[in-house]
Protein backbone atom coordinates (compact mmCIF):
# COMPACT_ATOMS: atom_id res chain seq x y z
CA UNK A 1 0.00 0.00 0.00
CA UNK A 2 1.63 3.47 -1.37
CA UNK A 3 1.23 6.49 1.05
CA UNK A 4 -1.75 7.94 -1.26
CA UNK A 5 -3.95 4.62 -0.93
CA UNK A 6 -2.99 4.96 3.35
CA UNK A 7 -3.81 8.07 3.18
CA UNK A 8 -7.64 7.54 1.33
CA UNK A 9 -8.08 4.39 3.75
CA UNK A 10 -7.26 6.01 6.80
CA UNK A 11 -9.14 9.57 5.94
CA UNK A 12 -12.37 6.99 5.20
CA UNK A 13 -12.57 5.36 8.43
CA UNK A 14 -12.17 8.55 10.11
CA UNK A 15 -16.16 9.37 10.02
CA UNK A 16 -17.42 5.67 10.92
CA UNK A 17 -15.20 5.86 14.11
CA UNK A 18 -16.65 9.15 15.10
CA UNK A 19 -19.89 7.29 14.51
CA UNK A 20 -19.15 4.36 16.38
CA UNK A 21 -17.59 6.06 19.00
CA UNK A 22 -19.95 8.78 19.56
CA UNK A 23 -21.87 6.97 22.60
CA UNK A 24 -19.28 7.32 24.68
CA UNK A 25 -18.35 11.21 23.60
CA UNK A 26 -16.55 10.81 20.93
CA UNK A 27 -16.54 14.18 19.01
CA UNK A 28 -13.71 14.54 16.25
CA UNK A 29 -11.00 11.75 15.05
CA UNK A 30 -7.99 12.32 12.73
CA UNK A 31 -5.11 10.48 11.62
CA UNK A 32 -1.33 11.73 11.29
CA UNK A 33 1.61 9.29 10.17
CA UNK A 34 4.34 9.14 12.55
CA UNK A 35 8.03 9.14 11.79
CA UNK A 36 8.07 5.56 10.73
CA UNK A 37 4.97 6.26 8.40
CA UNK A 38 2.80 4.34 11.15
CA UNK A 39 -1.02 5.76 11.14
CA UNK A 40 -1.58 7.28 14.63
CA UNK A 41 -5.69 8.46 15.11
CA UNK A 42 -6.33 10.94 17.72
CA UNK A 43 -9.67 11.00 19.05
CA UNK A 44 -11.35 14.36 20.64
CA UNK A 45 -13.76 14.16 22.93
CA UNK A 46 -15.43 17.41 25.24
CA UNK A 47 -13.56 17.03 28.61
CA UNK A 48 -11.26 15.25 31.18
CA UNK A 49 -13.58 12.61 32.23
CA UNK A 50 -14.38 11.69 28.91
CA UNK A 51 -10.83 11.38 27.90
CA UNK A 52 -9.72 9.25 30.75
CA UNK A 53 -13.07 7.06 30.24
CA UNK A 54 -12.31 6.25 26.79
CA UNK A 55 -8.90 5.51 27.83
CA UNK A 56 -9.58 3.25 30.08
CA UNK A 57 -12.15 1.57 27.35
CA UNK A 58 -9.88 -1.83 26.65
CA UNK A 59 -12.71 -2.44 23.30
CA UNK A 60 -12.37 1.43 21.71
CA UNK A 61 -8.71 0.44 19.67
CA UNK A 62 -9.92 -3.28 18.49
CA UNK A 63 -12.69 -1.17 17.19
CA UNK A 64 -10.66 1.36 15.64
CA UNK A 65 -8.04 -1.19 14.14
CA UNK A 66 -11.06 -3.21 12.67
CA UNK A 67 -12.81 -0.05 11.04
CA UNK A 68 -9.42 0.56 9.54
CA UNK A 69 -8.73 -2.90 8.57
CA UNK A 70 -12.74 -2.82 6.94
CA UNK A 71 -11.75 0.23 4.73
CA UNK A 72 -8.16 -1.58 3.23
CA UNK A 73 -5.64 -0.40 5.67
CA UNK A 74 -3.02 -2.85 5.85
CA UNK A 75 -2.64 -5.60 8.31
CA UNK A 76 1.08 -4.33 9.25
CA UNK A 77 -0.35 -0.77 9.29
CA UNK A 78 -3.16 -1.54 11.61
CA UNK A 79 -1.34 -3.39 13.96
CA UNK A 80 1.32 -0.67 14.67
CA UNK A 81 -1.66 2.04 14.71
CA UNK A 82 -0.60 3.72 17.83
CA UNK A 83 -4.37 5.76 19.61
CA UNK A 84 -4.00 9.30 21.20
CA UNK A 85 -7.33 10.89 22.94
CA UNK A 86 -7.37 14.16 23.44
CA UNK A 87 -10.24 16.51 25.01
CA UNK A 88 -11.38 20.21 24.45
CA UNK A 89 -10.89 21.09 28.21
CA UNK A 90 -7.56 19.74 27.93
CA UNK A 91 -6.76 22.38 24.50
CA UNK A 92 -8.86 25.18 25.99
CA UNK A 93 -6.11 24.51 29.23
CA UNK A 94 -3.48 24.57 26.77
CA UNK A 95 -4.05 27.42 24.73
CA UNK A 96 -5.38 29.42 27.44
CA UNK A 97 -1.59 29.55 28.52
């Protein structure tokens, strides 16, 4: 898989894990390769609690890797797909500074 079909496969599954994920607060998800090329999706929910809840969530990155793996993201890929979750109190916090 070149970087441009990663790229497609990875941008795809980024609205059906918002979806998914939405129940438990789930607002925004986007992907960013790492150094090694490795997809890593960040995940935005509204505060503190939310983030450490979905953290602590042991289902949320099987889901993830099998959304990814459903829209032709590569089995190598998907297994090093590395999960950040990030919240808007936590960016309002930072940018507040």
């Amino acid at each position: 898989m070149d970087d441009d079909q990663l790229r497609r496969a990875a941008d795809a599954a980024m609205l059906p894990i918002v979806a998914s994920l939405g129940a438990v607060g789930v607002l925004e998800a986007h992907w960013l390769p790492d150094r090694a090329g490795d997809p890593v999706v960040w995940i935005r929910v509204q505060d503190e609690a939310g983030r450490v809840a979905v953290e602590s969530y042991s289902w949320v990155l099987p889901q993830v890797q099998a959304m990814l793996m459903r829209l032709g993201l590569a089995p190598e890929k998907v297994l090093a797909l590395r999960m950040e979750v990030t919240s808007g109190e936590a960016e309002d916090r930072l940018f507040a500074e």
